[in-house]
Protein backbone atom coordinates (compact mmCIF):
# COMPACT_ATOMS: atom_id res chain seq x y z
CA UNK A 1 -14.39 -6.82 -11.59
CA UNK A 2 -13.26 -8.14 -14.96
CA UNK A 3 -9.34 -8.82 -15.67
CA UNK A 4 -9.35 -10.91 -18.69
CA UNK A 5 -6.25 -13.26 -19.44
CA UNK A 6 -4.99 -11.21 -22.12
CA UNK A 7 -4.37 -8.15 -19.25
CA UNK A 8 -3.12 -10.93 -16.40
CA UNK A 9 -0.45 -12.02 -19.01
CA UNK A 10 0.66 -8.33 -19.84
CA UNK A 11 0.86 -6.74 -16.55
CA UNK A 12 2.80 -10.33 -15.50
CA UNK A 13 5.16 -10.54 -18.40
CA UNK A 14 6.02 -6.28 -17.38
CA UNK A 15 6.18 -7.14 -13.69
CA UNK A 16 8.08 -10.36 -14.22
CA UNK A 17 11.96 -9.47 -14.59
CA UNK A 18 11.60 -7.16 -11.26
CA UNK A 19 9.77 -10.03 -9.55
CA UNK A 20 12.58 -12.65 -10.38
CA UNK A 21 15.28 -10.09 -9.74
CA UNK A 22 13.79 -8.74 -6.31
CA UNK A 23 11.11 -11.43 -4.15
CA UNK A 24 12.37 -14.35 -6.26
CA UNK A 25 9.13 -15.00 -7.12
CA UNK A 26 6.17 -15.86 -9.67
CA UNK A 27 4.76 -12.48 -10.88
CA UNK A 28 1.15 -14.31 -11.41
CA UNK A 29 0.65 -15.70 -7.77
CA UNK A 30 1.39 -12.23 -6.77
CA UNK A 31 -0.66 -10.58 -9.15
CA UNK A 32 -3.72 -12.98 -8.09
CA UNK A 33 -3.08 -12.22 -4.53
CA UNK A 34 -3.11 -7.97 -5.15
CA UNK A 35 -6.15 -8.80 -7.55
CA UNK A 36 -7.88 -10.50 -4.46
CA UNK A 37 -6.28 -7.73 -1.99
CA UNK A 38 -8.12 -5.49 -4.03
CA UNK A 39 -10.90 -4.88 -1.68
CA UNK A 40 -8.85 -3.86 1.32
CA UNK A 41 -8.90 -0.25 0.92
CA UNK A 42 -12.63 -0.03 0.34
CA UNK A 43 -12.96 -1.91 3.89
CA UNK A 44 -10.31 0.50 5.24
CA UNK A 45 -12.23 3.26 4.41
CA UNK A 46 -15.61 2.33 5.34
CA UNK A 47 -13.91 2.36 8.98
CA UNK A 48 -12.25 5.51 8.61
CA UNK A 49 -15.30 7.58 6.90
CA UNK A 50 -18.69 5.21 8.33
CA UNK A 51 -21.55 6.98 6.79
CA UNK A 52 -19.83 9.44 4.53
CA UNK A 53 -18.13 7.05 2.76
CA UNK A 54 -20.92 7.20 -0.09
CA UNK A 55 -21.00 11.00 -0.33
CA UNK A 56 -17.18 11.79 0.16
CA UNK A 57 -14.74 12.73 -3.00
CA UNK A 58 -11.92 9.95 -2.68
CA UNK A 59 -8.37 10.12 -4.14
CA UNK A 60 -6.13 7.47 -4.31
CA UNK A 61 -2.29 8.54 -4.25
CA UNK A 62 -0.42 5.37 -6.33
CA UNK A 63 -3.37 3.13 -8.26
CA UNK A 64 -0.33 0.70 -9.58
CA UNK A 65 -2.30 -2.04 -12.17
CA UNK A 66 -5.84 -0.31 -11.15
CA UNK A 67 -7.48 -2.81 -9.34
CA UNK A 68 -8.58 -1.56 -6.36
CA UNK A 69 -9.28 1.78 -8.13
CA UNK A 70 -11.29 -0.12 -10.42
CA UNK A 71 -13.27 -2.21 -7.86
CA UNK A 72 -14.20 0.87 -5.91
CA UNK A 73 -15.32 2.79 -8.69
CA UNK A 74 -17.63 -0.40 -9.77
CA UNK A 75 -18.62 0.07 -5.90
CA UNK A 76 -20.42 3.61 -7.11
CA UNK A 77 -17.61 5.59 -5.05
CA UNK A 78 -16.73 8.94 -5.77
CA UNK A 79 -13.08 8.20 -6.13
CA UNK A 80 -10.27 9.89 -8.53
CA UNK A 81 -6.77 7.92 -8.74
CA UNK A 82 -3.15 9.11 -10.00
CA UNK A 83 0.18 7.07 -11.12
CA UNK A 84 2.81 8.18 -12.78
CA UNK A 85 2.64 7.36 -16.48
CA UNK A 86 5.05 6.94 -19.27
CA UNK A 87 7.84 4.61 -18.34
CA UNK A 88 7.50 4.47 -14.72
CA UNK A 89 6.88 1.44 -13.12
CA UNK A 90 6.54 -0.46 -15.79
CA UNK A 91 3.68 1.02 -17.53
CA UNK A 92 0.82 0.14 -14.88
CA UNK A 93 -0.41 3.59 -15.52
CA UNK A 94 -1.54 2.20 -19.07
CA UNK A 95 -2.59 -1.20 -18.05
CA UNK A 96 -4.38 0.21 -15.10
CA UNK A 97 -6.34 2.44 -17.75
CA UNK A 98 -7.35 -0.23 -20.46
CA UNK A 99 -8.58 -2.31 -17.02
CA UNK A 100 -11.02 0.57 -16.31
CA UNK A 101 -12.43 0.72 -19.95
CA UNK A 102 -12.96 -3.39 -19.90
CA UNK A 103 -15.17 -2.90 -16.69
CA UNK A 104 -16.99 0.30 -18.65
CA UNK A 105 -15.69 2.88 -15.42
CA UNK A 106 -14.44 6.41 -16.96
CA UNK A 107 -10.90 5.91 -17.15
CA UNK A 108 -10.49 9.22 -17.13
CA UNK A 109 -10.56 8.62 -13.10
CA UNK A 110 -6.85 7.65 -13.65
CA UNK A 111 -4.98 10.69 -14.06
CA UNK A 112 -1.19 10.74 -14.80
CA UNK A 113 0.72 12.57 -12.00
CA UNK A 114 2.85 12.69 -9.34
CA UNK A 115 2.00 12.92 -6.07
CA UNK A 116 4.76 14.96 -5.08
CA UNK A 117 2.53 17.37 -7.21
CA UNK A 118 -1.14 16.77 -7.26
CA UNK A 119 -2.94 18.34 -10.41
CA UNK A 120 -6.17 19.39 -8.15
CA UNK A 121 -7.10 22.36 -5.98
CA UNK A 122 -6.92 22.97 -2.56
CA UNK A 123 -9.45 21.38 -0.62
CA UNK A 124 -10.79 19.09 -3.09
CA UNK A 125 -11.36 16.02 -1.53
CA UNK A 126 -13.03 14.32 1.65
CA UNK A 127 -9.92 11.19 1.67
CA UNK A 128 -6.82 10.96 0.41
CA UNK A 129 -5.22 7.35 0.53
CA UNK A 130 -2.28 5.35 -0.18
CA UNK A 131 -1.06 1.87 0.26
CA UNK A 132 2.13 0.85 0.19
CA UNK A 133 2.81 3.80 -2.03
CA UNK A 134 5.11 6.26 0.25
CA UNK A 135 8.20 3.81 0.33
CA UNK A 136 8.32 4.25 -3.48
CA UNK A 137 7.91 7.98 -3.78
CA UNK A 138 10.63 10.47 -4.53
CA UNK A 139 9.62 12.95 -2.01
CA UNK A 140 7.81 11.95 1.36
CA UNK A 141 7.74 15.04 3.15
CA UNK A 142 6.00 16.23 -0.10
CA UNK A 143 3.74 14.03 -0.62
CA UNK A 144 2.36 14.00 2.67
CA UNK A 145 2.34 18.03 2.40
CA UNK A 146 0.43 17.70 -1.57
CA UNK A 147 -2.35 15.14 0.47
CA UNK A 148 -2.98 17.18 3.23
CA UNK A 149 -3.01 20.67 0.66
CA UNK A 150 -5.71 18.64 -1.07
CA UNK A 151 -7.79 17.27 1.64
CA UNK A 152 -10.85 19.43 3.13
CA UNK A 153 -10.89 20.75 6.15
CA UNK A 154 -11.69 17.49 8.52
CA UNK A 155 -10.58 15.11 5.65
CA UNK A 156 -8.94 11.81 6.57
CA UNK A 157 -5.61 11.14 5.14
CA UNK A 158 -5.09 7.22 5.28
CA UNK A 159 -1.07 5.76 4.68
CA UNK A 160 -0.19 2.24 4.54
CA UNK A 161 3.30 1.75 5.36
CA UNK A 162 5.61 -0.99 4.92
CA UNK A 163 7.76 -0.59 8.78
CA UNK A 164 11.92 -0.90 8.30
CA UNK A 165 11.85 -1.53 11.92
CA UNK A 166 10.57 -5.32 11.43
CA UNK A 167 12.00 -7.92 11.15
CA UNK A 168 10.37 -8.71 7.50
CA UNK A 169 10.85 -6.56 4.02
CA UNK A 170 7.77 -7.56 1.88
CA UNK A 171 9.19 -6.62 -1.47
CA UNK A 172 12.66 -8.84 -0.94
CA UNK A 173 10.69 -11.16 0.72
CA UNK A 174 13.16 -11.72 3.49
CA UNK A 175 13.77 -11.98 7.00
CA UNK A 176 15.04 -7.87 7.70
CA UNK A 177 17.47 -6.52 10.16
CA UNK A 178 15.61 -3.57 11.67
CA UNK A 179 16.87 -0.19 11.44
CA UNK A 180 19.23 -1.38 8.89
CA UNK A 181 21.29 1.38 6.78
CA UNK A 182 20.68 1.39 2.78
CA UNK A 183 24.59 0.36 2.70
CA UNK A 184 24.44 -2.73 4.70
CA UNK A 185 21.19 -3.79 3.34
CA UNK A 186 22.33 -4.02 0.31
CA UNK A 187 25.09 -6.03 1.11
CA UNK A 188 22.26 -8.16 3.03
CA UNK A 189 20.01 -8.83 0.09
CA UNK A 190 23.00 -9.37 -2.01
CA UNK A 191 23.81 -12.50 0.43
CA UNK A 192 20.48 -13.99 -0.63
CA UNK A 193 21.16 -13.11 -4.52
CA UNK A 194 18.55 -10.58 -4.52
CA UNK A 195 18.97 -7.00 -6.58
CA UNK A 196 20.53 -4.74 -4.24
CA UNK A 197 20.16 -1.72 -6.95
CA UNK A 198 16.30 -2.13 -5.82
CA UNK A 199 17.06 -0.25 -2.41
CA UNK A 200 17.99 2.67 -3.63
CA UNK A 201 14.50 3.27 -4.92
CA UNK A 202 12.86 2.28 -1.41
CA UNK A 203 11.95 4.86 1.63
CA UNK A 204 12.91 2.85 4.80
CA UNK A 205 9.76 4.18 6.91
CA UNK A 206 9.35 3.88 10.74
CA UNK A 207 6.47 5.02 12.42
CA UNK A 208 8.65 7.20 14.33
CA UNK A 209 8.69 9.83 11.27
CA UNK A 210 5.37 10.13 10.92
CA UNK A 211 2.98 12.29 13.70
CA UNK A 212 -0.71 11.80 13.80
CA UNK A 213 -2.71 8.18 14.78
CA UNK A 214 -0.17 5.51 14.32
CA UNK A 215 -1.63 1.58 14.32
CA UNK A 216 0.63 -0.99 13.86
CA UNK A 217 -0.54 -3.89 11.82
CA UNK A 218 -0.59 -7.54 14.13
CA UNK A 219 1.58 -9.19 11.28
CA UNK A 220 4.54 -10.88 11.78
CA UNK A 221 6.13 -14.21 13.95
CA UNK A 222 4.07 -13.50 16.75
CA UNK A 223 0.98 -12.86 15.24
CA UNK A 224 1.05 -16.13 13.67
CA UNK A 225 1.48 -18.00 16.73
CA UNK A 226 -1.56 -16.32 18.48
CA UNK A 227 -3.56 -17.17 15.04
CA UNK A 228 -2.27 -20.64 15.15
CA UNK A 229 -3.59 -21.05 19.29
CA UNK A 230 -6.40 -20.08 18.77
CA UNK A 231 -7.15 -22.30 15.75
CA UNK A 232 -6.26 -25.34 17.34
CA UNK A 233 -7.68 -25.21 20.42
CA UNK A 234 -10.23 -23.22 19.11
CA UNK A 235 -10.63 -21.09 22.28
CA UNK A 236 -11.23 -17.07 22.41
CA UNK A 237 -9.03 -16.43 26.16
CA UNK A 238 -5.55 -16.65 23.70
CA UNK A 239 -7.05 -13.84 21.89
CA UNK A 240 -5.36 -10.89 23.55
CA UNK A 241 -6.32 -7.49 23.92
CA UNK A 242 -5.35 -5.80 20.56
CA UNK A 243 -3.19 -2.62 21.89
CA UNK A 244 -1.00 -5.33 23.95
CA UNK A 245 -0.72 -7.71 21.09
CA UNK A 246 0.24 -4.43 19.15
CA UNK A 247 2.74 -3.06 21.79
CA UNK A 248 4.64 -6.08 22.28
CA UNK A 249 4.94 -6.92 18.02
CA UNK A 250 6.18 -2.62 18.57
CA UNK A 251 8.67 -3.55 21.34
CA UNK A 252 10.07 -6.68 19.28
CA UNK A 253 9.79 -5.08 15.72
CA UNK A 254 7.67 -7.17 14.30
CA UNK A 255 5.04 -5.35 13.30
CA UNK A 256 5.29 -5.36 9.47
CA UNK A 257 3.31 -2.72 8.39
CA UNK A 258 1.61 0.33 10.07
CA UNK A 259 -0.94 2.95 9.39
CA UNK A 260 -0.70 6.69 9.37
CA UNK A 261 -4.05 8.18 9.71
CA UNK A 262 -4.32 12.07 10.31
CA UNK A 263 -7.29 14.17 9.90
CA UNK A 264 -7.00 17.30 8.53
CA UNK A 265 -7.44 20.48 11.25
């Protein structure tokens, strides 16, 4: 995938006052790291769909800057993508578009919409996806109901969700109290002279709100000590079963992020 300079420097200069304001932190390392995160949901997918992945009509709820729409599309997928356009979010609805006509994909793949109200027929597609998408959206109940109105019978709807019951909030950066109200965390982030107008545009999503396959991500504190073990000693017995790891980063809140996958009945 192509992303010449000339689009790294616009999509950092439009990203760059909410990156001071919010994570305190240099909107090019973090665009570098989402352009090399961009592969992630192709991987996700290919576990969730196996051999179908080739042959199944994909939508992506929430393409942001395009890159992972892009990538998948250069990939030969059959995959469709939506973000809001005009003035929301800074334009990446634009930028995301101009990235798909540098790497000569339609761009007509990115549609402008909301996915509180998906422009497509019922029972249109095989996937419906998101990542980190439904702590930004107006409406989650909606959205959630639009995916699954969307999905064929037997589709897979995929969610990657940032958890409020960690102890970590990925777009402040900071250490998190869990279960924290909007009120107080405001007056939290404010301590660390971050934007505390920011939360009022966030979802705080548990994985208690959510039914279907829940799978909490192994990131956080105690994650990194098991990673850390077994690099040094370079041994495979620290290397826990995965649903005990999981359960105990559940118990302690530190599992950062978790998945909502739910196929459709």
């Amino acid at each position: 995938m192509k992303v010449p300079e000339y689009l790294l420097m616009q999509i950092a200069a439009a990203e760059s006052e909410s990156c001071w304001r919010v994570r305190r932190s240099n909107p090019m390392q973090i665009l570098k790291k989402s352009i090399a995160g961009c592969e992630y949901p192709v991987k996700m997918l290919e576990k969730l769909l196996s051999d179908k992945l080739r042959t199944a009509k994909i939508l992506e709820i929430g393409s942001g800057n395009g890159f992972s729409l892009c990538f998948a599309l250069l990939k030969g997928l059959d995959i469709t993508g939506i973000e809001p356009g005009e003035r929301e979010f800074n334009g990446r609805y634009y930028r995301a578009r101009e990235l798909l006509r540098i790497n000569n994909v339609d761009e007509k793949r990115l549609i402008n919409a909301y996915a509180e109200n998906l422009p497509f027929k019922d029972n249109t597609f095989d996937a419906v996806f998101s990542v980190a998408v439904l702590e930004h959206v107006s409406d989650v109940g909606k959205t959630m109901s639009e995916s699954l109105r969307v999905l064929k019978k037997g589709g897979i709807l995929w969610a990657n969700v940032p958890n409020y019951s960690s102890f970590y909030e990925g777009h402040y950066n900071l250490p998190w109290i869990p279960n924290i109200s909007k009120e107080n965390a405001k007056k939290y982030v404010k301590l660390f002279g971050r934007d505390p107008e920011f939360i009022d545009g966030l979802n705080f999503l548990t994985p208690k709100m959510f039914k279907g396959n829940i799978y909490l991500y192994g990131y956080g504190l105690l994650n990194y000590v098991f990673v850390a073990c077994n690099r040094l000693l370079n041994v495979r017995v620290l290397k826990y079963p995965a649903k005990l790891c999981t359960k105990i980063l559940e118990g302690l809140g530190m599992a950062i992020i978790f998945d909502v996958v739910i196929r459709k009945a």
